[in-house]
C-alpha atoms as a PDB file:
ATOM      1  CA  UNK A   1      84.237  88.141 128.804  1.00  0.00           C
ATOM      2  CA  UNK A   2      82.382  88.553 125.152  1.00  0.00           C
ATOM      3  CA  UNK A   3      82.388  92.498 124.150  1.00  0.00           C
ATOM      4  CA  UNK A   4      78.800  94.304 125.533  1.00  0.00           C
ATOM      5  CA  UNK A   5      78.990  97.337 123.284  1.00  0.00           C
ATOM      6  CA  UNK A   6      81.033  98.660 120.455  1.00  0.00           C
ATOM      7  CA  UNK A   7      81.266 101.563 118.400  1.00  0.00           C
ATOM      8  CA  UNK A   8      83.375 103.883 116.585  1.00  0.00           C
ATOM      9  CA  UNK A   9      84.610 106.984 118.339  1.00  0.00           C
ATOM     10  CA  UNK A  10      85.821 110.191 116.083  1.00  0.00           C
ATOM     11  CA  UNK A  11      88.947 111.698 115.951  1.00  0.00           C
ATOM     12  CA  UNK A  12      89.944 115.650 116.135  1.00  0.00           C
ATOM     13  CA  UNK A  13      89.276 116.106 112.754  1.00  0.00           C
ATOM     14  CA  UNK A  14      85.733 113.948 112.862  1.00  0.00           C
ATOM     15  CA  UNK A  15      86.889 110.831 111.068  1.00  0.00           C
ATOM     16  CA  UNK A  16      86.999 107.565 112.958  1.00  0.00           C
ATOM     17  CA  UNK A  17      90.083 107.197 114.508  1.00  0.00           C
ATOM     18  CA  UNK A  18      89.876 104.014 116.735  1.00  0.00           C
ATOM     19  CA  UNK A  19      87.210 101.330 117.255  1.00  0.00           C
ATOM     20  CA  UNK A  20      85.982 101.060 120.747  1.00  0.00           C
ATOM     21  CA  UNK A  21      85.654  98.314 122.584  1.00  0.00           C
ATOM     22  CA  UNK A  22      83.940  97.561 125.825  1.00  0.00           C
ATOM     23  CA  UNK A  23      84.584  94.329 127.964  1.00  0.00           C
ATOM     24  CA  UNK A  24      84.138  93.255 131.153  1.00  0.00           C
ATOM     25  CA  UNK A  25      87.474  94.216 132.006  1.00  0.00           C
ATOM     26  CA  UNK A  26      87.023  97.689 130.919  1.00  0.00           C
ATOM     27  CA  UNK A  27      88.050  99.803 127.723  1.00  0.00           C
ATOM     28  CA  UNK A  28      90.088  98.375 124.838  1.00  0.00           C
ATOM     29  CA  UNK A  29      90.757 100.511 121.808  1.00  0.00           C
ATOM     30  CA  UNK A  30      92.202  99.047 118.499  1.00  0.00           C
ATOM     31  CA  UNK A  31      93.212 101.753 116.156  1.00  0.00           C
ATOM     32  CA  UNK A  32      92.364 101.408 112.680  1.00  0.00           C
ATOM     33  CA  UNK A  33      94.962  99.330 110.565  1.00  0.00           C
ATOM     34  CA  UNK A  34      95.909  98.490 106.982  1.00  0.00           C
ATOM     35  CA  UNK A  35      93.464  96.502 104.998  1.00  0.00           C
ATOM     36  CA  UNK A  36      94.295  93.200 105.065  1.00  0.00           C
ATOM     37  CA  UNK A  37      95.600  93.570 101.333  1.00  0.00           C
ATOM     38  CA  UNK A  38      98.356  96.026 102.318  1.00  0.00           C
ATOM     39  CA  UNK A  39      98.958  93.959 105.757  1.00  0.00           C
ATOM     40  CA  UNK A  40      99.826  91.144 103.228  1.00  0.00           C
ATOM     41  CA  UNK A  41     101.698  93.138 101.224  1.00  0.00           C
ATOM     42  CA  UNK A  42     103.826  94.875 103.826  1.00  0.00           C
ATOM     43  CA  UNK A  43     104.583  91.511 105.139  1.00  0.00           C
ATOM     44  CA  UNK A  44     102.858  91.656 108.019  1.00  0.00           C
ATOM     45  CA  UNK A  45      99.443  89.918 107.814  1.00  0.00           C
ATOM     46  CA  UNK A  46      98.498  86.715 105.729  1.00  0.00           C
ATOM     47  CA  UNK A  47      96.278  85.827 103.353  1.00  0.00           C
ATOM     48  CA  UNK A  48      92.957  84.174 103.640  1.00  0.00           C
ATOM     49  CA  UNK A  49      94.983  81.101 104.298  1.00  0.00           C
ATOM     50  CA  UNK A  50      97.419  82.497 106.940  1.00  0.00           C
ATOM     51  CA  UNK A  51      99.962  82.749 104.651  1.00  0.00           C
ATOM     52  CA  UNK A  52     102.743  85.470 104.637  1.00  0.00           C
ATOM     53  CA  UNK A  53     103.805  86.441 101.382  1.00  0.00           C
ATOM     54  CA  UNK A  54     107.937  85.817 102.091  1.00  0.00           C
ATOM     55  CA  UNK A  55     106.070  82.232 102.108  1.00  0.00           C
ATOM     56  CA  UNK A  56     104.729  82.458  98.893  1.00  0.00           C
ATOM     57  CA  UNK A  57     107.860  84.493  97.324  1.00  0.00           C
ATOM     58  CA  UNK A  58     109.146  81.092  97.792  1.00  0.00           C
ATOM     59  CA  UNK A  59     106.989  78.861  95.655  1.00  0.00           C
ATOM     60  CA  UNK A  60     108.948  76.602  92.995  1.00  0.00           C
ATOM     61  CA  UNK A  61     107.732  76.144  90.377  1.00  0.00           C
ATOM     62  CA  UNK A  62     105.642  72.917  90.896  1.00  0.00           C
ATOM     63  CA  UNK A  63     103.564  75.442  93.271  1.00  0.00           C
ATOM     64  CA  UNK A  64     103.386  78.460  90.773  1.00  0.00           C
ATOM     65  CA  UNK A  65     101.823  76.416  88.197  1.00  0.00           C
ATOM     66  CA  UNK A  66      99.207  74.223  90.640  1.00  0.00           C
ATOM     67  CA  UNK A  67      98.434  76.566  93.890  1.00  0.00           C
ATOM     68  CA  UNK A  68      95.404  78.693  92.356  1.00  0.00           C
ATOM     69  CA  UNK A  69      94.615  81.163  95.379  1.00  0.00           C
ATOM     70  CA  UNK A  70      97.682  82.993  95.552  1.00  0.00           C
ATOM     71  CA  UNK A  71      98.061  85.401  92.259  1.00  0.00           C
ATOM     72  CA  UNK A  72      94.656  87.534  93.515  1.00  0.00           C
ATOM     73  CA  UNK A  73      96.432  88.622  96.268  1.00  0.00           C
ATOM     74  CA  UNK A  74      99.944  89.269  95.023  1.00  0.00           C
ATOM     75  CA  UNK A  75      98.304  91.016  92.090  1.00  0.00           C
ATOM     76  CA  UNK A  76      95.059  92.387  92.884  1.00  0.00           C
ATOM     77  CA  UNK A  77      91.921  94.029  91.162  1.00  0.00           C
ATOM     78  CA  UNK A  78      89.296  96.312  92.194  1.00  0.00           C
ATOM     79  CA  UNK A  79      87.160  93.481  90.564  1.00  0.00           C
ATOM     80  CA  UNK A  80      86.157  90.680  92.512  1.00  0.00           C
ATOM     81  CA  UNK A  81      88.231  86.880  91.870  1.00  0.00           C
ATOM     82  CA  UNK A  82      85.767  84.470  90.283  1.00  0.00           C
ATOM     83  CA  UNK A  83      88.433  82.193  91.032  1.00  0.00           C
ATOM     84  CA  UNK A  84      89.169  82.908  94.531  1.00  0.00           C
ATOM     85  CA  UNK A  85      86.077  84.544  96.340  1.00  0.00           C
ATOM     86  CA  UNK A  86      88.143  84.959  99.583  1.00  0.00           C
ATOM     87  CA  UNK A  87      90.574  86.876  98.197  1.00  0.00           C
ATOM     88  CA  UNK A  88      90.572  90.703  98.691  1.00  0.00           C
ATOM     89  CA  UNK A  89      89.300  93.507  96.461  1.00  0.00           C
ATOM     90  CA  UNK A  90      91.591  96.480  95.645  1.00  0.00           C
ATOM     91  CA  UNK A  91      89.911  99.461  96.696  1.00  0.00           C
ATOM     92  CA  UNK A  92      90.804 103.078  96.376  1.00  0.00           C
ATOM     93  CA  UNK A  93      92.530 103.308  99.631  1.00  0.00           C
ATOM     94  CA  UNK A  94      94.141 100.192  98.773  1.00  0.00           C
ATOM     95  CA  UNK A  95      95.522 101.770  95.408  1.00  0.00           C
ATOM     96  CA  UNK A  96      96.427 104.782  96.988  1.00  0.00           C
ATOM     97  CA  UNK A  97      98.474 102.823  99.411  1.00  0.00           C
ATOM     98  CA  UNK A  98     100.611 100.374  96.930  1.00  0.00           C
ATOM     99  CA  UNK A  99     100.931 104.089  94.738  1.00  0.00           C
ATOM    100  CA  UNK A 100     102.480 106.444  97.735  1.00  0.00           C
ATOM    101  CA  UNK A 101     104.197 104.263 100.259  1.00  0.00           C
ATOM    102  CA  UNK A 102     107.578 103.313  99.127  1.00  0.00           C
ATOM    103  CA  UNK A 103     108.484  99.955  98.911  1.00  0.00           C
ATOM    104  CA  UNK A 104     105.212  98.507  99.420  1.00  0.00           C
ATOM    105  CA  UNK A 105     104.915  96.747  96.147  1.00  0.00           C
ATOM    106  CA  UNK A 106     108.318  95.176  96.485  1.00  0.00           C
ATOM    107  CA  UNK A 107     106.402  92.134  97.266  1.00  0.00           C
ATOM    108  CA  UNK A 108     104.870  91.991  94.037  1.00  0.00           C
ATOM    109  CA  UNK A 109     107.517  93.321  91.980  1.00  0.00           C
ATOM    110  CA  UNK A 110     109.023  89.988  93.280  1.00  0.00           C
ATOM    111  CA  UNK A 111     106.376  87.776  92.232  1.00  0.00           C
ATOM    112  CA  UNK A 112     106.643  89.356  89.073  1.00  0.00           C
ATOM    113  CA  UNK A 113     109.830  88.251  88.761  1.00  0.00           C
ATOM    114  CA  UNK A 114     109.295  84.542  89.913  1.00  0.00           C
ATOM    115  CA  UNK A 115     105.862  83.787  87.938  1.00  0.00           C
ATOM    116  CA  UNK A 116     107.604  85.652  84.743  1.00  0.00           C
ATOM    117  CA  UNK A 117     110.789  83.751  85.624  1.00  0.00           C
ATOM    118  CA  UNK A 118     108.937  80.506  85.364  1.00  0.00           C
ATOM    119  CA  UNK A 119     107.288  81.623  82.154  1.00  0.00           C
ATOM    120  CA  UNK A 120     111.160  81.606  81.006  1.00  0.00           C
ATOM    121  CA  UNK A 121     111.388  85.377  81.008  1.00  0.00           C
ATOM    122  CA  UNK A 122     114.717  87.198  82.552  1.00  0.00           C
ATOM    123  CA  UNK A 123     114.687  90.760  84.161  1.00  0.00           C
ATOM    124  CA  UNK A 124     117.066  92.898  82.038  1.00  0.00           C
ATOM    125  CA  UNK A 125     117.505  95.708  85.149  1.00  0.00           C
ATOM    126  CA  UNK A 126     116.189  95.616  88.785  1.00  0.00           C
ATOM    127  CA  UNK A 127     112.468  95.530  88.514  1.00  0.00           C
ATOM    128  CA  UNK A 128     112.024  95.162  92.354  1.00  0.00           C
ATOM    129  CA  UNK A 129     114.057  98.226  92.868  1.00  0.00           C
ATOM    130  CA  UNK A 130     111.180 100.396  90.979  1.00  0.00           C
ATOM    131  CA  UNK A 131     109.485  99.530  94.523  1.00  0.00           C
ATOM    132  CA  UNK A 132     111.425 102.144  95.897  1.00  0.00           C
ATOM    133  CA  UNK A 133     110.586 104.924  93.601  1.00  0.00           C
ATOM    134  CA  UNK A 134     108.478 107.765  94.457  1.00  0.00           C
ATOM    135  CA  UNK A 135     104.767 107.500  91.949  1.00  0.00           C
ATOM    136  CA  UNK A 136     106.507 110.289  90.268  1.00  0.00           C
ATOM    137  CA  UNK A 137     109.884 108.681  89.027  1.00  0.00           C
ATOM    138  CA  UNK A 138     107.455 105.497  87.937  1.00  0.00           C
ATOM    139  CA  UNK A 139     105.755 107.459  85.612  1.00  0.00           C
ATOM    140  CA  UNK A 140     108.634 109.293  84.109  1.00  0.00           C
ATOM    141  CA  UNK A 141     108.685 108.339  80.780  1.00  0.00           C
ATOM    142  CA  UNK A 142     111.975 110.046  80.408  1.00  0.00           C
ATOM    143  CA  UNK A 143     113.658 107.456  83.240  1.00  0.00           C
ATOM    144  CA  UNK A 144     115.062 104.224  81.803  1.00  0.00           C
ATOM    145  CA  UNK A 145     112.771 101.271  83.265  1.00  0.00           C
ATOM    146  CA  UNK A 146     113.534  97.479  83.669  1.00  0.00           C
ATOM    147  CA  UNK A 147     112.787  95.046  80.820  1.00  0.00           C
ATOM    148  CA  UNK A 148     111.824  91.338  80.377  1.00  0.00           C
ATOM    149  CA  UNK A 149     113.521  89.066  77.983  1.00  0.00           C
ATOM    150  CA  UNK A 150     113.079  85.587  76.711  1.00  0.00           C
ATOM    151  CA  UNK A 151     115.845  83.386  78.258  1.00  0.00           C
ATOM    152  CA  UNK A 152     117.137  80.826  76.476  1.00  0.00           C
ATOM    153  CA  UNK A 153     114.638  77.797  77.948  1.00  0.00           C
ATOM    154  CA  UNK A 154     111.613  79.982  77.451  1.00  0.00           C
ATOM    155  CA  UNK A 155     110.391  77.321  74.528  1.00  0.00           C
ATOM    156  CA  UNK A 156     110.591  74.472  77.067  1.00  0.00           C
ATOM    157  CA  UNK A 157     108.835  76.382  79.726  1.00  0.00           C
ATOM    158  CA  UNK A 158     105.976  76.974  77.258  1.00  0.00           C
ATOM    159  CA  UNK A 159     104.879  74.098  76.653  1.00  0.00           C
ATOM    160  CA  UNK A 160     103.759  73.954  80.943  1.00  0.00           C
ATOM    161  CA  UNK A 161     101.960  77.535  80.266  1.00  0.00           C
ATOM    162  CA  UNK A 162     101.269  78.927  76.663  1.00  0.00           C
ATOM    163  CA  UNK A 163      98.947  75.532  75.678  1.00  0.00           C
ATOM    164  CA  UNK A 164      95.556  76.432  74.120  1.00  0.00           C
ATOM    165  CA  UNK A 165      93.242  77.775  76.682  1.00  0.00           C
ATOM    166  CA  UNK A 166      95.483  77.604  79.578  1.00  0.00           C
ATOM    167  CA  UNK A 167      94.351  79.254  82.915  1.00  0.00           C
ATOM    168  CA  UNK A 168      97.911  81.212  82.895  1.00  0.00           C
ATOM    169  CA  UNK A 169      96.558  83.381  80.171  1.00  0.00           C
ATOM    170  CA  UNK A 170      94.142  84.587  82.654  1.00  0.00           C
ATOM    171  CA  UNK A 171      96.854  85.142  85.525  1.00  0.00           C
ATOM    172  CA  UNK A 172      98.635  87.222  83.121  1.00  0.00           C
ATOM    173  CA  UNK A 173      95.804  89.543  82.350  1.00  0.00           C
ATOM    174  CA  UNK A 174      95.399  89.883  86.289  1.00  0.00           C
ATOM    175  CA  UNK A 175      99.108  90.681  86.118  1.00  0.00           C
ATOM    176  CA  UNK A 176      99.340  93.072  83.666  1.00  0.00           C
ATOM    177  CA  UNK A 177      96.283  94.782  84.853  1.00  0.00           C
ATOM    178  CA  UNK A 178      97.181  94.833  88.635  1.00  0.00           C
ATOM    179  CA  UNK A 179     100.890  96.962  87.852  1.00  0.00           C
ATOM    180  CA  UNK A 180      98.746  99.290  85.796  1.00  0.00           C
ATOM    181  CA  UNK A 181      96.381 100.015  88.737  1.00  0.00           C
ATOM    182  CA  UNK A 182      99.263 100.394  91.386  1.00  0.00           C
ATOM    183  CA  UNK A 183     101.739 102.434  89.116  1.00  0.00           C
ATOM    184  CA  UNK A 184     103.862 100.442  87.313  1.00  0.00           C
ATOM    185  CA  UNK A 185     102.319 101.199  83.590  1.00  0.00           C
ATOM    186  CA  UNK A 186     105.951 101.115  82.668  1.00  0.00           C
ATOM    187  CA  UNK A 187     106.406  97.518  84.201  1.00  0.00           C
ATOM    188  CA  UNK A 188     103.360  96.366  82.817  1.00  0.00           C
ATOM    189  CA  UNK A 189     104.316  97.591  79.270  1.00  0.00           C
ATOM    190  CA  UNK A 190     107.375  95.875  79.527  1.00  0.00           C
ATOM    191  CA  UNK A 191     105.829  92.221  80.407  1.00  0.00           C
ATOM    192  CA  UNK A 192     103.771  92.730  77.602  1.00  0.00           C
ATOM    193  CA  UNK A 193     106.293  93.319  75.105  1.00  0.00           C
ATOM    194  CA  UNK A 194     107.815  90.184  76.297  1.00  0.00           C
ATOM    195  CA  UNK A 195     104.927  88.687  75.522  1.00  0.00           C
ATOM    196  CA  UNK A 196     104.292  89.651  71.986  1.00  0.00           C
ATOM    197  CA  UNK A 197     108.404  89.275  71.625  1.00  0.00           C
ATOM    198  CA  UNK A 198     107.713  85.398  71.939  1.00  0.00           C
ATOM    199  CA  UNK A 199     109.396  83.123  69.797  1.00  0.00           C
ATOM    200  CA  UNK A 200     107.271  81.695  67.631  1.00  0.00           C
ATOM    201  CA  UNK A 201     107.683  78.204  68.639  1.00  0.00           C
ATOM    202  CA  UNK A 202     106.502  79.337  72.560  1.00  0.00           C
ATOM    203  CA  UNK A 203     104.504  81.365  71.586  1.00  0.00           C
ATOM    204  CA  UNK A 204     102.105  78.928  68.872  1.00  0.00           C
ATOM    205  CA  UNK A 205      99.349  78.200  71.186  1.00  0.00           C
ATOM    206  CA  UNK A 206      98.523  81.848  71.947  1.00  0.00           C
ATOM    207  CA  UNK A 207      95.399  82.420  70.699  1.00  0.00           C
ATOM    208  CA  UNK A 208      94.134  86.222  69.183  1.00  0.00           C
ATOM    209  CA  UNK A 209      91.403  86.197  72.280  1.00  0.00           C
ATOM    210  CA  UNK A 210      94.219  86.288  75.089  1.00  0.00           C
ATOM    211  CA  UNK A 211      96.310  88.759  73.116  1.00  0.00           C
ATOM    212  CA  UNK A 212      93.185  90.804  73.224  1.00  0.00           C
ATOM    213  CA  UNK A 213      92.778  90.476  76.908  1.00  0.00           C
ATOM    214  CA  UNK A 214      96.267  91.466  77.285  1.00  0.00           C
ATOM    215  CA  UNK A 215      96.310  94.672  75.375  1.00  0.00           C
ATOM    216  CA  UNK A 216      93.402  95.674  77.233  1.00  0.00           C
ATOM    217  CA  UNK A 217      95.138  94.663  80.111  1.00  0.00           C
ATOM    218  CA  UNK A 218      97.835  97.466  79.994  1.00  0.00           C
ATOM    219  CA  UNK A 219      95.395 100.355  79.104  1.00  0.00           C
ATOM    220  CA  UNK A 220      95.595 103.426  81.566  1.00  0.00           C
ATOM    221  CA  UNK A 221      93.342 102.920  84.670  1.00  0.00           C
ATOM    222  CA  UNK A 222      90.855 105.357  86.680  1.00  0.00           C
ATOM    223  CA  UNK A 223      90.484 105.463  90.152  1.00  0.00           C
ATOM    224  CA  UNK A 224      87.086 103.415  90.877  1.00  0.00           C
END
């Protein structure tokens, strides 16, 4: 039978704990849950599409470069997608999240990895490990930190990405800005490097307006 009355009941310390609802069959109580974002994230909840994320860790690169809808939530903003309106906002409890809970950006460390890997970057180091470190040891500017390098097929790869006004410029931005906002300045600093470390002949299309985008990109966040 359809729900005949819901609200939100408080817990001990006055904060809504649960959401209450009342059916025909009696009482059912769902406690409150991740967002959405951080269900996807944790690997446990899908995107607007239904799809898990180990599904879209496993794009080739055919799908990187043509599926559109996927980057906002791998790498999300506290702004909303103009590209993707059903994709997810990060909010503070959202940043908070992906900041404190180990591991929980594993997911996108990994999809750093692949997009940046079909860019025809290489990790030097484990950049999904940094996952696993406490906010604290991310920061450290003292701790050595993961690198990106261009592999040796990086001008061939290029010429799919780094043409004159192509959309990937954007998805970098969202990129660079996204680690920034979850806690991986060092991360982000390090993509960006790689970026400006281009060889020329990859690089030739890069115009000064997404190079502008990009260093604005990687400058420190506040909480919104």
């Amino acid at each position: 039978m359809p729900a005949r009355h819901r609200r939100k009941p408080t817990g001990d310390l006055g904060r809504p704990s649960s959401f209450l609802v009342l059916t025909g069959f009696g009482r059912h109580y769902t406690r409150l849950m991740d967002s959405a974002l951080i269900a996807f994230h944790a690997g446990t909840g899908g995107d607007h599409k239904g799809r898990l994320v180990s599904r879209i860790l496993g794009y080739d690169d055919y799908r990187i470069e043509h599926v559109h809808d996927f980057v906002q939530w791998l790498f999300p903003l506290p702004e909303p997608s103009a590209f993707n309106l059903e994709a997810p906002t990060l909010t503070p409890v959202d940043i908070h999240e992906l900041r404190e809970r180990p591991g929980l950006t594993r997911a996108m460390l990994q999809g750093l990895v692949m997009i940046t890997g079909y860019f025809g970057f290489e990790p030097d180091g484990d950049i999904v490990g940094q996952a696993e470190l406490p906010l604290a040891g991310r920061l450290d500017p003292t701790l050595p930190s993961p690198s990106l390098l261009a592999g040796a097929d990086i001008v061939r790869r290029s010429m799919q990405w780094a043409t004159p006004f192509n959309h990937n410029y954007r998805r970098i931005s969202r990129m660079l800005a996204s680690l920034m906002w979850v806690g991986h300045p060092k991360l982000a600093e390090a993509f960006h490097r790689a970026l400006l470390a281009m060889p020329p002949e990859a690089a030739k299309h890069i115009d000064a307006h997404a190079h502008d985008y990009w260093a604005r990109a990687v400058m420190p966040k506040s909480l919104p």
